[in-house]
Every structure is written in structure tokens, then in C-alpha cells.
Protein backbone atom coordinates (compact mmCIF):
# COMPACT_ATOMS: atom_id res chain seq x y z
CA UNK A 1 199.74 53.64 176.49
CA UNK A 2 197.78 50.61 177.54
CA UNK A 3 199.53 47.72 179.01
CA UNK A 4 199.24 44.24 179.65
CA UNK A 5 201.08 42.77 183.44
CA UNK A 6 200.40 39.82 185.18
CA UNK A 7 202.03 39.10 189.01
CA UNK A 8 201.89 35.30 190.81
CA UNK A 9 201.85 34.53 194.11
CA UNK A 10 201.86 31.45 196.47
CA UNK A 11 203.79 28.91 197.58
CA UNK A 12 205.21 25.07 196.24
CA UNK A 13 203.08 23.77 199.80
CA UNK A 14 200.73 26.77 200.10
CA UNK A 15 197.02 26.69 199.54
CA UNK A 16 197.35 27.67 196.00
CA UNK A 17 198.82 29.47 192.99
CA UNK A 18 197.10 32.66 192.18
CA UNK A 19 198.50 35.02 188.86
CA UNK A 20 196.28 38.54 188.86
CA UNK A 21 196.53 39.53 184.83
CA UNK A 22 195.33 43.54 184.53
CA UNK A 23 195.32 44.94 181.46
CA UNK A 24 193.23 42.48 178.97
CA UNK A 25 190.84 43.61 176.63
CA UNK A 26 187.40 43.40 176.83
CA UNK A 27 185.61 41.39 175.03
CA UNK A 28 188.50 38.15 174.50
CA UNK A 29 186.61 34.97 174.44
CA UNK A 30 188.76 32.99 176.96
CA UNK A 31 189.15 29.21 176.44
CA UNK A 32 189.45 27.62 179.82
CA UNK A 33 190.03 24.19 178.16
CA UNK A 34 193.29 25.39 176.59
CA UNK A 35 194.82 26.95 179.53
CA UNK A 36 194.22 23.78 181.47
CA UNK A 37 195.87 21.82 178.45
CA UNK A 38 198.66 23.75 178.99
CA UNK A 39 198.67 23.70 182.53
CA UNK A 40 198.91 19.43 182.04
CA UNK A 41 201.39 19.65 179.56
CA UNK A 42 203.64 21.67 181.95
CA UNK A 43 203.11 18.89 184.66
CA UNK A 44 204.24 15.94 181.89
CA UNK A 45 207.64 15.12 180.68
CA UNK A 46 210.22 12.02 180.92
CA UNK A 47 211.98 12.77 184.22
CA UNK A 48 209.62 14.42 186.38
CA UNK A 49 209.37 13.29 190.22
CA UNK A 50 206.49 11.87 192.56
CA UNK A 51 204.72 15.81 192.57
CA UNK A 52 203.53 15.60 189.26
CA UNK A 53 201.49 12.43 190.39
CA UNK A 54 199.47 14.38 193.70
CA UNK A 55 199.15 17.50 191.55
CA UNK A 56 196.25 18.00 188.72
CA UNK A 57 196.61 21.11 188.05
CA UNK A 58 193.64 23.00 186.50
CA UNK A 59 192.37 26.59 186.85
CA UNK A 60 189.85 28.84 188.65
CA UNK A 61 188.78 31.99 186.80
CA UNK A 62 187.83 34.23 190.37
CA UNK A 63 187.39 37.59 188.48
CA UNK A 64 187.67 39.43 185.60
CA UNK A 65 185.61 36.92 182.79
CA UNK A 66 181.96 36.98 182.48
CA UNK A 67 180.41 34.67 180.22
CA UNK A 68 183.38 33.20 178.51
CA UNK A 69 184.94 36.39 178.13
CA UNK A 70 187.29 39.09 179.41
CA UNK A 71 185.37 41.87 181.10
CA UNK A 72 188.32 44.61 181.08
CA UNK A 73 189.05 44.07 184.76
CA UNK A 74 191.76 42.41 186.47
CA UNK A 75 191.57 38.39 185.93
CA UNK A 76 192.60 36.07 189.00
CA UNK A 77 193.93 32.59 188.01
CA UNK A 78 194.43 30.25 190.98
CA UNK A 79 195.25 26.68 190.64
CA UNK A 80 194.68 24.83 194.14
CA UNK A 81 197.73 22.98 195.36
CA UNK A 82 196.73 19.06 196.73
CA UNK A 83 200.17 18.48 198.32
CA UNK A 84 199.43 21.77 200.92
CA UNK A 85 200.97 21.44 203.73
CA UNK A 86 203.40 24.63 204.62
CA UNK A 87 202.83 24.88 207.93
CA UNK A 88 203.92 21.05 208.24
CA UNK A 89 206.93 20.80 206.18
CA UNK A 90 210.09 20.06 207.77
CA UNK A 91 212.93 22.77 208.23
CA UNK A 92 215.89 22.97 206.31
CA UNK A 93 219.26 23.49 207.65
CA UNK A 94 221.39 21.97 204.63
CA UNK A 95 220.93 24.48 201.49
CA UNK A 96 221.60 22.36 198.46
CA UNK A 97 224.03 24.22 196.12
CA UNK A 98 222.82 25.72 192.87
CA UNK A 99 219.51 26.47 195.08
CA UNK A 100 218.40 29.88 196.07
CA UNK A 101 218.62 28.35 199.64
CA UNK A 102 221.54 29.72 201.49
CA UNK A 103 221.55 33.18 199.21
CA UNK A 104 217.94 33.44 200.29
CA UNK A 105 218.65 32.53 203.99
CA UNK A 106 220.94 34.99 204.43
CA UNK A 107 219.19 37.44 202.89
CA UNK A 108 216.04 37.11 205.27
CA UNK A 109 218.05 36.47 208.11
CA UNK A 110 217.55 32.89 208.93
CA UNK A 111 218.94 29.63 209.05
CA UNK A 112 215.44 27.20 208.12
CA UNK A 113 215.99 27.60 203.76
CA UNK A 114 212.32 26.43 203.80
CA UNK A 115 211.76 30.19 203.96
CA UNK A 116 213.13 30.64 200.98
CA UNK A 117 212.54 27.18 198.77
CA UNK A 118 208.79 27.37 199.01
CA UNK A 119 208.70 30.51 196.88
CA UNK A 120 211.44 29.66 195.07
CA UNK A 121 210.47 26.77 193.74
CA UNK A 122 209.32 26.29 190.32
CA UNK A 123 206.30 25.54 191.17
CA UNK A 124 205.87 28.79 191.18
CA UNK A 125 205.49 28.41 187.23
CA UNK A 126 202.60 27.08 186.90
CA UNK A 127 200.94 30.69 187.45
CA UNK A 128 203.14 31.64 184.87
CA UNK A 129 202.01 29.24 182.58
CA UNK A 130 198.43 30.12 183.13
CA UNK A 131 199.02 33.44 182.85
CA UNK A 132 200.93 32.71 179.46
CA UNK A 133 197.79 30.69 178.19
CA UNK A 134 195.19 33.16 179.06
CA UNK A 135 197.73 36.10 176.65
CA UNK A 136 197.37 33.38 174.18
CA UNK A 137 193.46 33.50 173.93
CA UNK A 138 194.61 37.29 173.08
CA UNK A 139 197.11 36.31 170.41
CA UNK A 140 194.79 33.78 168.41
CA UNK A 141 192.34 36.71 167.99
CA UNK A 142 195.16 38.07 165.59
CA UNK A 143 196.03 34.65 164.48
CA UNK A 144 199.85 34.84 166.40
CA UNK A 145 201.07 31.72 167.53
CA UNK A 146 203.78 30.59 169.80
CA UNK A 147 205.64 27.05 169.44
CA UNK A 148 207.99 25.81 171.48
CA UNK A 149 210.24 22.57 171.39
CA UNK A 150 213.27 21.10 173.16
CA UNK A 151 215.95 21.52 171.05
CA UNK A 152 218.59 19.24 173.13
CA UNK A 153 218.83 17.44 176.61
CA UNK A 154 222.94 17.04 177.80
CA UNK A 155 224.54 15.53 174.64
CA UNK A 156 221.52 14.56 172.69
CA UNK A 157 220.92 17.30 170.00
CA UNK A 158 217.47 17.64 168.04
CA UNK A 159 217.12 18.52 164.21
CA UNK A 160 214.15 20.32 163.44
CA UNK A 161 212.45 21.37 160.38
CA UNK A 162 210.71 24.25 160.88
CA UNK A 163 209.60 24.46 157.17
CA UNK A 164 206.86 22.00 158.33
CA UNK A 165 203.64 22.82 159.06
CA UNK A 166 203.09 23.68 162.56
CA UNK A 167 200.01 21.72 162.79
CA UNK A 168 202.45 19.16 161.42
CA UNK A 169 205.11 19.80 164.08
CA UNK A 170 202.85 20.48 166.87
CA UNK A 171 201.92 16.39 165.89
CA UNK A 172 205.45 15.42 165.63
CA UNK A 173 205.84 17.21 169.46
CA UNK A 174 203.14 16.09 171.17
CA UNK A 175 201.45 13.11 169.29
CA UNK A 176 203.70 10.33 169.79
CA UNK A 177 204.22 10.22 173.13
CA UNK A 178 202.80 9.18 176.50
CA UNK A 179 202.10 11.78 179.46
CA UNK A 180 205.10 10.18 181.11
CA UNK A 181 207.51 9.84 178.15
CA UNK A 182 206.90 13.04 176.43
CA UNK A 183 209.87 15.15 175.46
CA UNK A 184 208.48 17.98 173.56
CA UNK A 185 211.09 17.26 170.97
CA UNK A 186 209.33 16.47 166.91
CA UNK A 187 212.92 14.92 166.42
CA UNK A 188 211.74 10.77 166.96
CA UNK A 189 215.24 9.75 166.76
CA UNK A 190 216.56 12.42 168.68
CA UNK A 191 213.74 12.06 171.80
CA UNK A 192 214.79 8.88 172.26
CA UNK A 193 218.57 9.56 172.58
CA UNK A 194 216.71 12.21 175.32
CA UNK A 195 215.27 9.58 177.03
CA UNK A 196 218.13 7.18 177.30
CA UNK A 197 220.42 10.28 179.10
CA UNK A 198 217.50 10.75 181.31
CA UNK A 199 217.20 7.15 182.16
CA UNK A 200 220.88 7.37 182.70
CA UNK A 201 221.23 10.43 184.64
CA UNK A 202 218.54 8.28 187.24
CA UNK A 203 220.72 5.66 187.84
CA UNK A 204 223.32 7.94 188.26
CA UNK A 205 221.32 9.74 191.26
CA UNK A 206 222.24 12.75 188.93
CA UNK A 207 220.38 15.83 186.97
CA UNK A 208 220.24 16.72 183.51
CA UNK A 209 219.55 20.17 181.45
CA UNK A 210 219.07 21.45 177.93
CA UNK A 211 217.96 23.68 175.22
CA UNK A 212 214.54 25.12 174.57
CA UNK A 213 213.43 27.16 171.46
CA UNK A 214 210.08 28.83 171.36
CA UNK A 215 209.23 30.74 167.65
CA UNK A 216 206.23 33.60 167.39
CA UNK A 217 205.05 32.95 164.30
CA UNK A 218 202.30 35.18 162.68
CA UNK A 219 203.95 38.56 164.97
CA UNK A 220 203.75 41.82 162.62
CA UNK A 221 206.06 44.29 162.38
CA UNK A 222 206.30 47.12 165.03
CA UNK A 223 206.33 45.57 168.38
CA UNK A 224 208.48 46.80 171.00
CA UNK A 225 210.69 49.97 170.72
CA UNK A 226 214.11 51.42 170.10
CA UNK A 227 213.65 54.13 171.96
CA UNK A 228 214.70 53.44 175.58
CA UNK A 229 216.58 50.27 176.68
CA UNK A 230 213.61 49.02 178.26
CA UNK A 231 211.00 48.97 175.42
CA UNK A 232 213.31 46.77 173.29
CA UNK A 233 211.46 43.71 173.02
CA UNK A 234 214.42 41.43 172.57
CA UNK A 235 215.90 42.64 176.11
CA UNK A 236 212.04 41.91 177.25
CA UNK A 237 211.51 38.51 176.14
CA UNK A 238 215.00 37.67 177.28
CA UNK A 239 214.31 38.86 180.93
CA UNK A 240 211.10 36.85 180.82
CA UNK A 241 213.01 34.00 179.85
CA UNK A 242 215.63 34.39 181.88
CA UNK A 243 213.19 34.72 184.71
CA UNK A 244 211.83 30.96 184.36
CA UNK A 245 214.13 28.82 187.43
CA UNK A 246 216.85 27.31 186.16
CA UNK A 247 217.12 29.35 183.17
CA UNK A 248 221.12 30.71 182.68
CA UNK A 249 221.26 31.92 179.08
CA UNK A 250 219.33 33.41 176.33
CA UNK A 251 219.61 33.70 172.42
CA UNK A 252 217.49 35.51 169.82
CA UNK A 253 218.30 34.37 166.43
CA UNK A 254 221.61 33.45 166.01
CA UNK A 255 222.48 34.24 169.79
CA UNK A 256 226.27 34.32 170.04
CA UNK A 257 227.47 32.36 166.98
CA UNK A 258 227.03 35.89 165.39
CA UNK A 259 230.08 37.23 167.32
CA UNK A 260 232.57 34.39 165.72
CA UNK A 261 231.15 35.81 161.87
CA UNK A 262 231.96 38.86 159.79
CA UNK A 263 228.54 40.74 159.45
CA UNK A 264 228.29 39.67 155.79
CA UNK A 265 226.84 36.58 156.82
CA UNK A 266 225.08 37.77 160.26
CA UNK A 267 222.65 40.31 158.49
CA UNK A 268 219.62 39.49 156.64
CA UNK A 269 219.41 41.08 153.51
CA UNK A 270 216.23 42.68 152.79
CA UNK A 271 213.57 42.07 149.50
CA UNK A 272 210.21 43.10 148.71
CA UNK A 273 208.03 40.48 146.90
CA UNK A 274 204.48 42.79 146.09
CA UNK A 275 202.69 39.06 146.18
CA UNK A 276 203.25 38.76 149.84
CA UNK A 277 201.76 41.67 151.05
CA UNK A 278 199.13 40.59 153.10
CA UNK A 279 201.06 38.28 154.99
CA UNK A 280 202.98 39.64 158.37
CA UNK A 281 205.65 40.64 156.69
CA UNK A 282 203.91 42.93 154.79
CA UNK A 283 206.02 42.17 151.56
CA UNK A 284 209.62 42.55 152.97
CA UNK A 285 211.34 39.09 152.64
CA UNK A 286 214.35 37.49 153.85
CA UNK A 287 216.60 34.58 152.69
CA UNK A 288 217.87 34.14 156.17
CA UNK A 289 216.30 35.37 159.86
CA UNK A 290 219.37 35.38 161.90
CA UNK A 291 217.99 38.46 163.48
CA UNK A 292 215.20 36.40 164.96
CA UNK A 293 212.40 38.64 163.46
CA UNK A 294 213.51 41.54 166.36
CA UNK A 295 216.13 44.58 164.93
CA UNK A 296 216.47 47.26 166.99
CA UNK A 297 214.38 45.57 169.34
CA UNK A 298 211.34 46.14 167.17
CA UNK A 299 209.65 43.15 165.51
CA UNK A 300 210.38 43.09 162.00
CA UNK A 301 207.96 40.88 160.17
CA UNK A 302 209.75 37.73 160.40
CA UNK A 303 209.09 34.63 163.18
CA UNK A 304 210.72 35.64 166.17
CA UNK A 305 213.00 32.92 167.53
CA UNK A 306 214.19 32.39 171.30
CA UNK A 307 216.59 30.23 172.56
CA UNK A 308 216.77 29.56 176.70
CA UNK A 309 219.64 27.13 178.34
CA UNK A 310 218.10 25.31 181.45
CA UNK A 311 220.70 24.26 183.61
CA UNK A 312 220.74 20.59 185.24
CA UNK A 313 218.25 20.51 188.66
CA UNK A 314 219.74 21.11 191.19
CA UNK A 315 218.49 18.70 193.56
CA UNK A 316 220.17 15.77 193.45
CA UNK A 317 219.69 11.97 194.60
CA UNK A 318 223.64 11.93 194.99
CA UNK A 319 223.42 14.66 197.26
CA UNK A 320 226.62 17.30 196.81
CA UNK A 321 228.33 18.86 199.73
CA UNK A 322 227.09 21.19 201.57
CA UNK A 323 226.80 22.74 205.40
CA UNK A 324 224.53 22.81 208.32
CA UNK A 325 223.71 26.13 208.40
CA UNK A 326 223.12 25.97 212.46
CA UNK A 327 226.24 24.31 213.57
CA UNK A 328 228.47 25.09 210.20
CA UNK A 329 229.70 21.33 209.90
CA UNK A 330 229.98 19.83 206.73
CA UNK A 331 227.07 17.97 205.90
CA UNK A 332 225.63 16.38 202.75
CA UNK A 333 222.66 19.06 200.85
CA UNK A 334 218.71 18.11 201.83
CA UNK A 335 217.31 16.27 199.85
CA UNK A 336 213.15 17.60 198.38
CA UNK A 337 211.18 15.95 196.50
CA UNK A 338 212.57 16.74 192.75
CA UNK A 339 212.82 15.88 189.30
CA UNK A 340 215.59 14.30 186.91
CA UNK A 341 214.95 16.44 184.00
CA UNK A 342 212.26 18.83 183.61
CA UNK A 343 213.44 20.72 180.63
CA UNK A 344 210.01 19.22 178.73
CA UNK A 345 207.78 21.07 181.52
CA UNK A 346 210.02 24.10 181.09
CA UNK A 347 209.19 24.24 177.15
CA UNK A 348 205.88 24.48 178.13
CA UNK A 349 206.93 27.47 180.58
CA UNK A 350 208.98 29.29 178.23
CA UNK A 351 206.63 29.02 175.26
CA UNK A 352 203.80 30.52 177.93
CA UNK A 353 206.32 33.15 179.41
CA UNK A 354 206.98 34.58 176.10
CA UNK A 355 203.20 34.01 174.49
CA UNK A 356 202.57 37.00 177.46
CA UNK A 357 205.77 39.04 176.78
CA UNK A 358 204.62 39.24 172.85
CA UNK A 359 200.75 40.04 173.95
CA UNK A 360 202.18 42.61 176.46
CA UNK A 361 203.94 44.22 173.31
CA UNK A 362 200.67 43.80 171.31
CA UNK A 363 198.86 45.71 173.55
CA UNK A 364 201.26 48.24 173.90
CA UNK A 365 200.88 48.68 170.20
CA UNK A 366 197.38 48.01 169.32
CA UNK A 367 195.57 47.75 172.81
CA UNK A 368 192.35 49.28 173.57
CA UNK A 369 189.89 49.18 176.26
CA UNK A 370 188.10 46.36 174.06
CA UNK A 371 189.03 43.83 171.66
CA UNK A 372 187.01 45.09 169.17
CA UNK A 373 189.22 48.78 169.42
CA UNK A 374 192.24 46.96 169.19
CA UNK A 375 191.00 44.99 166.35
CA UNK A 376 190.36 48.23 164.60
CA UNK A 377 193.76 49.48 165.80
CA UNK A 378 195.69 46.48 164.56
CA UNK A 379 193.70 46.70 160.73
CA UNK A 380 194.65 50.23 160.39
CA UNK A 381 197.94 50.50 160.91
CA UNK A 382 198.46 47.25 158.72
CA UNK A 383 196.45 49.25 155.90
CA UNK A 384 198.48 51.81 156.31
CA UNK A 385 201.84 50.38 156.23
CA UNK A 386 200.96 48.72 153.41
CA UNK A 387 200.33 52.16 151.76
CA UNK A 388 203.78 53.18 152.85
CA UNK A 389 204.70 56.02 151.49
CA UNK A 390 201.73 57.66 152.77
């Protein structure tokens, strides 16, 4: 079974972000452009600190493409950090609570969290992002898109239509806004309510988190598995999510408001319309999707929809209590560099993270040694579902 991985390395003050991809196709035109696009999206939002404005993040393709395209061997994003400067950055004795600091101190044994922050940090994403963006080069191919907005930031709650055209929303998103008072949400009304709890939560000297929803649209049937725990795609693309920093909670579809409702109005009941065929659904409709196009942890036709809580950063101006991890006495938690809200940047980051977790399944499913086989792959086994019975 082919398969598509990616792994990051570096440091928030090291030389550089690198994310080594194996597994891509041959033959994928890559579009460098995009995956920088992305890469400045992910460093824009209302609420982000002072890094964002020493960091332009773009990318350097050091293997794997040859002429615009995949080759078949491993590709090696880096994205240079400006602000590098490891060796010089202070120690820090005061983990800041919510942190990986004094967990990660402890569990290497020493008192300096630097250790620990510089790899924790979510800087760190921006290899995932890039990594995300180079999948999606894949997923175009098959004409698979992923879309993600911020649903909510603390109390202010987005309505979105997603019966608009995503060229439409994608507008709506990102075409109103600034660099600096972006939001990701299409909601007008409700991105400025976002913006006035962000201003707020800055003169508070406090954090703020929210709600992200990313949506595959375009994702035929048949990715993933339900036959070990581990190939189920919705257990996949919530441990991807769940891996982005800050992330505490996941929902597919419904998410938990389908434990508080009989199953009657939970299930989605199932139609063929003949006219449809050739779409991804390959003729099987749905009234509803609170499945979130995944049952059994297969893909079933229908958009696949992804909910991820981000939790309030937790580095904050009004620093909380915390201890001096040298002498034990109460002290007030350091104090980095950080933003207000980022939960903008992590759309960007989530919609990335699970653009790679659906082309992982792709290729899984359809993957070759070239784009052309998988091609091939992907147009037979549409043909012959559609022939279903065989």
C-alpha cells in the first residue's frame, strides 16, 4: 500500500523550519506560489504579536521537485527563520501554566523550559502548513478542496452558509479584510463582534480562543478503513487536528450534540438520484450530513466536516502564577513574545493539517508511483462503482 507522511523539524529561534514529505507522486505539478499564500495567510490574523512582523515566511523546495514537479522522491520544505537566535535566548525558570514548559522540563530533566518552548512552540506549524499546501497541489489534480473558516472567537458566534459558492465564500473569508484585521470568518457582522473581544481581551492583558471548521469538499467515497482502529479516517483527521498546539477538542459532523438525540434524527437517511451520478457521491444523496461525509470511518460521498476547539493562548500579558523552578518560590509565569488570539492563523493550520490527512488517505486508496497511475487508479474504481452491481 503506498503512503503519503510528512515529519517537521526545527525550532521557534532555530535556523529554520524544514518538513521532509515522502510518498508524493510523480509527476504533481507543484505550485510554489500557493504554498507561500498559505504560508502568509497563516502569519495574518487580528491578534497576532510583534513575530509575525520579523517573520516572512516563504518556502525553499531543497529536493524532491524538478521542473515544477514532484519527482517521486522525498520533498524538503524549509522556511528560514529571521528572528534566529537559539543560542542567545534567555533561560526560563518560570513555566507559564497551560504551556508544555514545566511537563517538558521535567521530563528532560531540567530546570531552563527554553528546552522545551522552542520546539514546542507553534511555530512549529508553519512546516505543517507547508506540508499541508504542497498535499493540496495533490488534491486539485482530483479537483478536492479543503475550506476552512472560524466559526466563533469567546462569545462571538459565526453563521455560515455553506450553500454558497465556495469561490463565493472563499471572497466573503478572505476579501474584505486587511492582513492585520483578517478573521477568516465570511460572517461580516459576526468578524467584527471577533474583533471587538480581541480588542478587549488586549486591554485586558488577557487571551482569547475559538472554533474552527474546515469542510473537504469534492472527497469520493472509500477513503480510510473500517478495518483496524487505526485506518479509520475520522480517528485520523481528529489526531491531526488534535495535534495542532492549542487544539483540546474535535468534532466530525455533529460532534457531541448527537449524544443528547435519539438516532432518528442523528442518521442520514440514504437516496439514490440516477442524475447525480457523476458527481462524488456517485448518486447516493442525503437530506442531512450529520455524519460529516465519514461512516465507519470510510468517506461516504458527502463533504467531510471537522470541527477543532482552540483553547485561549496561554501566554499572557497579565501573567498567572506560577514558580521558579530553581528556588521553588512563587513567582509570576515568563512572559515570550505571544499573541492575543491566533485562532485565524490556526484556520489556516487546521485546513492544511487535514488537506494532508485526506491526501494521505487518497494515496492510500488510489496512489501510485506516478500521478498519471493514480489518475488511472482513481477513474477506474469510480467507473466501476458506478457499475455497482458488477
Amino acid at each position: 500500500m503506498a503512503t503519503l507522511s510528512y515529519r517537521t523539524a526545527g525550532e521557534s529561534h532555530g535556523k529554520a523550519l524544514i518538513a521532509l514529505v515522502e510518498g508524493m507522486p510523480a509527476g504533481v505539478p507543484i505550485d510554489i506560489a500557493m504554498i507561500n499564500a498559505e504560508l502568509q495567510r497563516r502569519q495574518g490574523g487580528y491578534g497576532r504579536g510583534a513575530r509575525q512582523k520579523i517573520e516572512t515566511d516563504t518556502v525553499d523546495i531543497l529536493s524532491g521537485v524538478r521542473r515544477g514537479k514532484s519527482i517521486g522522491s522525498p520533498i524538503t520544505l524549509q522556511i528560514v527563520n529571521r528572528d534566529s537566535r537559539i543560542d542567545d535566548a534567555p533561560a526560563v525558570h518560570r513555566p507559564r501554566p497551560g504551556h508544555a514548559d514545566l511537563a517538558g522540563s521535567i521530563k528532560w530533566l531540567t530546570t531552563d523550559c527554553r528546552e522545551t518552548l522552542e520546539r514546542a512552540s507553534a511555530r512549529e506549524t508553519a512546516a505543517r502548513v507547508a506540508a499541508g499546501a504542497l498535499a493540496k497541489c495533490l488534491l486539485r489534480q482530483f479537483e478536492i478542496e479543503v475550506f476552512a473558516v472560524v466559526l466563533s472567537v469567546g462569545p462571538a458566534v459565526a453563521s455560515v452558509d455553506w450553500s454558497i459558492d465556495i469561490g463565493e465564500l472563499r471572497r466573503r473569508r478572505d476579501g474584505g479584510d486587511s492582513f492585520t484585521e483578517w478573521v477568516a470568518c465570511p460572517d461580516a457582522a459576526a468578524a467584527e463582534q471577533m474583533r471587538a473581544v480581541i480588542r478587549q481581551a488586549k486591554i485586558d492583558g488577557d487571551t482569547v480562543g475559538g472554533v474552527v471548521e474546515a469542510r473537504v469538499l469534492g472527497c469520493p467515497p472509500g477513503l480510510g478503513s473500517c478495518v483496524q482502529y487505526d485506518q479509520r479516517l475520522d480517528a485520523r483527521l481528529a489526531m491531526a487536528v488534535m495535534g495542532i498546539q492549542a487544539f483540546k477538542a474535535v468534532e466530525i459532523g455533529l460532534g457531541k450534540e448527537a449524544a443528547f438525540l435519539p438516532g432518528s434524527k442523528v442518521h442520514d437517511e440514504i437516496a439514490f438520484d440516477r442524475a447525480q451520478r457523476q458527481r462524488a457521491s456517485l448518486g447516493f444523496v442525503r437530506k442531512t450530513n450529520h455524519a460529516g461525509g465519514l461512516e465507519g470511518g470510510i468517506t461516504n460521498g458527502q463533504p467531510v466536516i471537522v470541527r477543532g476547539a482552540m483553547k485561549p493562548i496561554a501566554t499572557l500579558l497579565k501573567a498567572l502564577e506560577s514558580v521558579d523552578l530553581n528556588t521553588k518560590q512563587p513567582e509570576k509565569a515568563a512572559y515570550e513574545r505571544s499573541d492575543v488570539c491566533a485562532v485565524p492563523a490556526a484556520s489556516v493550520v487546521m485546513e492544511n493539517v487535514v488537506a494532508f490527512e485526506i491526501a494521505r488517505a487518497f494515496v492510500e486508496k488510489f496512489g501510485g508511483d506516478s500521478l498519471v497511475e493514480a489518475r488511472a487508479d482513481y477513474e477506474s474504481f469510480l467507473g466501476l462503482a458506478r457499475k455497482l452491481p458488477l
